[in-house]
PDB file of N, CA and C in Angstrom:
ATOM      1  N   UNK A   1     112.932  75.981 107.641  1.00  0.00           N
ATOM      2  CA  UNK A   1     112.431  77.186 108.297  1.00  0.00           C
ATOM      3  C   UNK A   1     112.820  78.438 107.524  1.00  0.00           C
ATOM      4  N   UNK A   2     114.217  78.460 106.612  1.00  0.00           N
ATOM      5  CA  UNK A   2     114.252  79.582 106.459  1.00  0.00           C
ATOM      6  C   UNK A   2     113.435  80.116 105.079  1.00  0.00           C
ATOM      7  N   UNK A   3     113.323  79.161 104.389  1.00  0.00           N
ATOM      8  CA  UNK A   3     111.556  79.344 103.334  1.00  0.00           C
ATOM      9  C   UNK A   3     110.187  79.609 104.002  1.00  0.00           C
ATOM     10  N   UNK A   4     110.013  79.767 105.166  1.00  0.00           N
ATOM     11  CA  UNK A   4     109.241  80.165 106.067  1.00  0.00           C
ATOM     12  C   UNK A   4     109.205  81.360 106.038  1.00  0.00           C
ATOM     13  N   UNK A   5     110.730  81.675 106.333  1.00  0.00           N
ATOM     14  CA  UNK A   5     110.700  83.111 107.150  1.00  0.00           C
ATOM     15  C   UNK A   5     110.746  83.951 105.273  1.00  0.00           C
ATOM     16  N   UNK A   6     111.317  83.591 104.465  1.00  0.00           N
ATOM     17  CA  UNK A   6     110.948  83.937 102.879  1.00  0.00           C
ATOM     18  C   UNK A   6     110.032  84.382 103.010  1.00  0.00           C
ATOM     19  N   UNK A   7     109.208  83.520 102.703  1.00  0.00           N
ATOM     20  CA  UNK A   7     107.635  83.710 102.625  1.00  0.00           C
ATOM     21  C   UNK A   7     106.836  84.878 103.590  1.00  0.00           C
ATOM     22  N   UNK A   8     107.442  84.850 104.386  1.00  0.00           N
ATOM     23  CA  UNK A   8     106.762  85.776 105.241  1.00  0.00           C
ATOM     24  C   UNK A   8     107.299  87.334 104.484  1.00  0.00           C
ATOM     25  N   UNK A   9     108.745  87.508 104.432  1.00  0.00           N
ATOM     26  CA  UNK A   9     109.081  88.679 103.974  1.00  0.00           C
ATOM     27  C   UNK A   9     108.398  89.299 102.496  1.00  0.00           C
ATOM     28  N   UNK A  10     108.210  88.147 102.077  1.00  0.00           N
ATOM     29  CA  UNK A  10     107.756  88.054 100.838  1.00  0.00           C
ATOM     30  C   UNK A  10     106.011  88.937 100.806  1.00  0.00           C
ATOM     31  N   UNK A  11     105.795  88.466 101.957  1.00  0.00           N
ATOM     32  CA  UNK A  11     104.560  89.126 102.492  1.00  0.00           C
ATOM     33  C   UNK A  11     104.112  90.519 102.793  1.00  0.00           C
ATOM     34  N   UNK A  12     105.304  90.501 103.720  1.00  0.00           N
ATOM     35  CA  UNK A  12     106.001  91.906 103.805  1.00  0.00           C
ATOM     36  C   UNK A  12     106.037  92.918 103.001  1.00  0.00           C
ATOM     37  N   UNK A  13     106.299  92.591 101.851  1.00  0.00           N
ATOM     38  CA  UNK A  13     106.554  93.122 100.961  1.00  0.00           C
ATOM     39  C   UNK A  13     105.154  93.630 100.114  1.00  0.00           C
ATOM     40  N   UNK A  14     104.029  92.915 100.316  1.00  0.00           N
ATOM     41  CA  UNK A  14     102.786  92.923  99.754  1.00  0.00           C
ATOM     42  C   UNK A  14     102.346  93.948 100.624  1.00  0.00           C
ATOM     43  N   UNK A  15     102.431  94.023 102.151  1.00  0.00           N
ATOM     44  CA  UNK A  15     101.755  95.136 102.603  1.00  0.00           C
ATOM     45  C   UNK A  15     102.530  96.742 102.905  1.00  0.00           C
ATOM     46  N   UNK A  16     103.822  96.419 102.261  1.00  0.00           N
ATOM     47  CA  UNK A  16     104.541  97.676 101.814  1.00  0.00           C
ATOM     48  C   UNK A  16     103.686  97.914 100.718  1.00  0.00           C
ATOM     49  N   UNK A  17     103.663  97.645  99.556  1.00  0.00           N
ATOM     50  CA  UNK A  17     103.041  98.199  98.267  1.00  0.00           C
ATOM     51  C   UNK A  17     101.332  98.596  98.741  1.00  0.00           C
ATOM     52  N   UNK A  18     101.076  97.755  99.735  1.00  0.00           N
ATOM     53  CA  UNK A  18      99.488  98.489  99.977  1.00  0.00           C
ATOM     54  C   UNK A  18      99.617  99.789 100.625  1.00  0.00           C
ATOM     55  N   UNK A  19     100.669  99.752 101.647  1.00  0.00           N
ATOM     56  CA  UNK A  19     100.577 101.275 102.225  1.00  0.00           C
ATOM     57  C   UNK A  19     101.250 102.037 101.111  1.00  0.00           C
ATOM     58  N   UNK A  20     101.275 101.842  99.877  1.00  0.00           N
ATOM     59  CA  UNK A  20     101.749 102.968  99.249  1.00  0.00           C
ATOM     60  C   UNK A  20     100.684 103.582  98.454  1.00  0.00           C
ATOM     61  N   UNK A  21      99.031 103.151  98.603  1.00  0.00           N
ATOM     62  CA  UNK A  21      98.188 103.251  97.640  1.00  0.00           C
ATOM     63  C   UNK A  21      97.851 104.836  98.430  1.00  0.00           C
ATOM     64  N   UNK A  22      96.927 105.463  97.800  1.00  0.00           N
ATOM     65  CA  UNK A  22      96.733 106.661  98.231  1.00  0.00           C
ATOM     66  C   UNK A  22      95.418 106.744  98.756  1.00  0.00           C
ATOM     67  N   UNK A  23      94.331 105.789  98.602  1.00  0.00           N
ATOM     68  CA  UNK A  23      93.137 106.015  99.039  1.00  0.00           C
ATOM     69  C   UNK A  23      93.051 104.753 100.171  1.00  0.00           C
ATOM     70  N   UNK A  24      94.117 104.744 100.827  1.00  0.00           N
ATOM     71  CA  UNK A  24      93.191 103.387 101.863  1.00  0.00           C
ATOM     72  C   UNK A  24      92.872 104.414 103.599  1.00  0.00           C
ATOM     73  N   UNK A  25      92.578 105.360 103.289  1.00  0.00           N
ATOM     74  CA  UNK A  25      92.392 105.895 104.587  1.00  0.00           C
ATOM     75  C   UNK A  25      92.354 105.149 105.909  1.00  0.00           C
ATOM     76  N   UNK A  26      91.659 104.923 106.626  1.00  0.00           N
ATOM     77  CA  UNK A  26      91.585 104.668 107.681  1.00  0.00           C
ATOM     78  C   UNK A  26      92.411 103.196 108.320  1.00  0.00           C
ATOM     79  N   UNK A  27      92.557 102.109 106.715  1.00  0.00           N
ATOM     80  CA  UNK A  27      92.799 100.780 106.451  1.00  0.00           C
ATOM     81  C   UNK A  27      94.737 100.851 107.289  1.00  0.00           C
ATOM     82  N   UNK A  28      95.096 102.477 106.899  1.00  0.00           N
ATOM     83  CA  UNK A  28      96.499 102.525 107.153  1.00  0.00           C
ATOM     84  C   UNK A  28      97.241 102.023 108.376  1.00  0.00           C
ATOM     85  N   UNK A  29      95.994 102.582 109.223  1.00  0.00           N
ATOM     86  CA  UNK A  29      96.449 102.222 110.814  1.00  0.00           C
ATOM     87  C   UNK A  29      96.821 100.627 110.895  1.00  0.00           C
ATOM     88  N   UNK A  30      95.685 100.342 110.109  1.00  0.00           N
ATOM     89  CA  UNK A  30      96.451  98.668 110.502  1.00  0.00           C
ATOM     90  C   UNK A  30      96.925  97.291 109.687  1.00  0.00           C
ATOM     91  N   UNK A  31      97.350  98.202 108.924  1.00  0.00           N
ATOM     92  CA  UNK A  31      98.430  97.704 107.755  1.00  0.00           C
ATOM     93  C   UNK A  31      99.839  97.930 108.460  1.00  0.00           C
ATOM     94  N   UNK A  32      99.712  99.372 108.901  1.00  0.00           N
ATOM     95  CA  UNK A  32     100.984  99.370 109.976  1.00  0.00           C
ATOM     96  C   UNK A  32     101.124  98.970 111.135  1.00  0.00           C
ATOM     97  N   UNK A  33     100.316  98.558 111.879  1.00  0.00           N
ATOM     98  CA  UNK A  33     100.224  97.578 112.972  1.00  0.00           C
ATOM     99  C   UNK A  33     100.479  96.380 112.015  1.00  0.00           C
ATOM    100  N   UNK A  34      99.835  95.739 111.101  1.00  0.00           N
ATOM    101  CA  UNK A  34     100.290  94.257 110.744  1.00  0.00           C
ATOM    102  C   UNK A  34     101.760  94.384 110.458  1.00  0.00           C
ATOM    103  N   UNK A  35     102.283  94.906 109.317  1.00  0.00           N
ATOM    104  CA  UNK A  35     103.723  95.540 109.293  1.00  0.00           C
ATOM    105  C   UNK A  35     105.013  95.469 111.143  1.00  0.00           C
ATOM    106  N   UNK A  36     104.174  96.140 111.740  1.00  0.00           N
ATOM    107  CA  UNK A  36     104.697  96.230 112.631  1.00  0.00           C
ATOM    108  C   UNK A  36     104.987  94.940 113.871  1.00  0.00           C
ATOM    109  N   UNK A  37     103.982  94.041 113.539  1.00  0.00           N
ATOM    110  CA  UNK A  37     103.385  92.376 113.957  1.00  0.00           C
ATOM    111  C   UNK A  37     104.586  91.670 113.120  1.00  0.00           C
ATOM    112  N   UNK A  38     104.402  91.762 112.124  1.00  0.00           N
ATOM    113  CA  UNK A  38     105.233  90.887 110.979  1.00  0.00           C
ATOM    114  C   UNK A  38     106.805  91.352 111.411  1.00  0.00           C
ATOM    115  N   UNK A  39     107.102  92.145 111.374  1.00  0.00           N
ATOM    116  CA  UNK A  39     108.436  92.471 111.611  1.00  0.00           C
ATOM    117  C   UNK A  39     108.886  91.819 113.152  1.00  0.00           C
ATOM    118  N   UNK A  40     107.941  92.009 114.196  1.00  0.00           N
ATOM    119  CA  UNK A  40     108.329  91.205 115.394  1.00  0.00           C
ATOM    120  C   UNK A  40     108.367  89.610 115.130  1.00  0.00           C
ATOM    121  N   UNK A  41     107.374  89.284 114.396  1.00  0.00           N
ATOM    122  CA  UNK A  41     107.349  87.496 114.196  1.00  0.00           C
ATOM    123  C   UNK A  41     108.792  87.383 113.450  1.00  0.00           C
ATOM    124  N   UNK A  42     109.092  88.281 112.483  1.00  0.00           N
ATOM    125  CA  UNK A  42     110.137  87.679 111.726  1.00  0.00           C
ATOM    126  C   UNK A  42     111.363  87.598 112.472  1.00  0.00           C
ATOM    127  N   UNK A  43     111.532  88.406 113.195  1.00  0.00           N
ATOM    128  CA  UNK A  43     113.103  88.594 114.175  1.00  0.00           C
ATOM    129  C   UNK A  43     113.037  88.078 115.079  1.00  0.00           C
ATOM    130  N   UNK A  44     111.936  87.895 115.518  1.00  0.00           N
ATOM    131  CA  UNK A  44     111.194  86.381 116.680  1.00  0.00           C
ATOM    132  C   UNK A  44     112.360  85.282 115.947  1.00  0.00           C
ATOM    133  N   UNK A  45     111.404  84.522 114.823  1.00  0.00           N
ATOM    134  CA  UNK A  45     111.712  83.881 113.833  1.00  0.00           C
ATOM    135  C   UNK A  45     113.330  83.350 113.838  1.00  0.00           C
ATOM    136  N   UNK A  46     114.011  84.596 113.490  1.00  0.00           N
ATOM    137  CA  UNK A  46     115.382  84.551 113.207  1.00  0.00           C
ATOM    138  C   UNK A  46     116.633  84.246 114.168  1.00  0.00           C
ATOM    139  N   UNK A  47     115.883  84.948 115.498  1.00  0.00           N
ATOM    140  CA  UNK A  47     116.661  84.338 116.854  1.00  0.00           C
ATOM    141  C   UNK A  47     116.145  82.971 117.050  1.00  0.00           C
ATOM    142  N   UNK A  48     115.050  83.079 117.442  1.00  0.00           N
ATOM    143  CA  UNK A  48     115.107  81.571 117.518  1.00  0.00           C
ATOM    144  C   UNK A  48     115.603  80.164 116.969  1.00  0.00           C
ATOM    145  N   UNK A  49     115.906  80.435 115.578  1.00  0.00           N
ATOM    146  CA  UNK A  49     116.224  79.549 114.956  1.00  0.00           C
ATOM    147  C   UNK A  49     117.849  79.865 114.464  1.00  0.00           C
ATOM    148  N   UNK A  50     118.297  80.633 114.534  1.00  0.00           N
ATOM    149  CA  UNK A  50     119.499  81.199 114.347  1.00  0.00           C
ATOM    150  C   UNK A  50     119.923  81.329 112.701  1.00  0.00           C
ATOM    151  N   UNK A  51     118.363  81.981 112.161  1.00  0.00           N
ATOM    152  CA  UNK A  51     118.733  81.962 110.412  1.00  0.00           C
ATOM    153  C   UNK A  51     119.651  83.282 110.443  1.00  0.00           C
TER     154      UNK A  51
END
């Protein structure tokens, strides 16, 4: 599981570098909603399993 939860951060990390582009207008809102999704699954994730 905890190459799971890797992978996911790892992900994470992909839609940090997208919200850093300068032309995704409108796309932002929900890059930060996914961001904001991902961060609940991951700490979901981490209690549950006690990584």
């Amino acid at each position: 599981m905890i190459g799971k939860i890797s992978v996911l951060e790892r992900k994470r990390e992909s839609l940090l570098k997208l919200l850093e582009q300068p032309d995704l207008g409108t796309l932002r809102i929900d890059v930060n909603q996914a961001l904001e999704e991902l961060d609940d699954l991951i700490d979901e994730l981490k209690r549950t399993f006690a990584v």
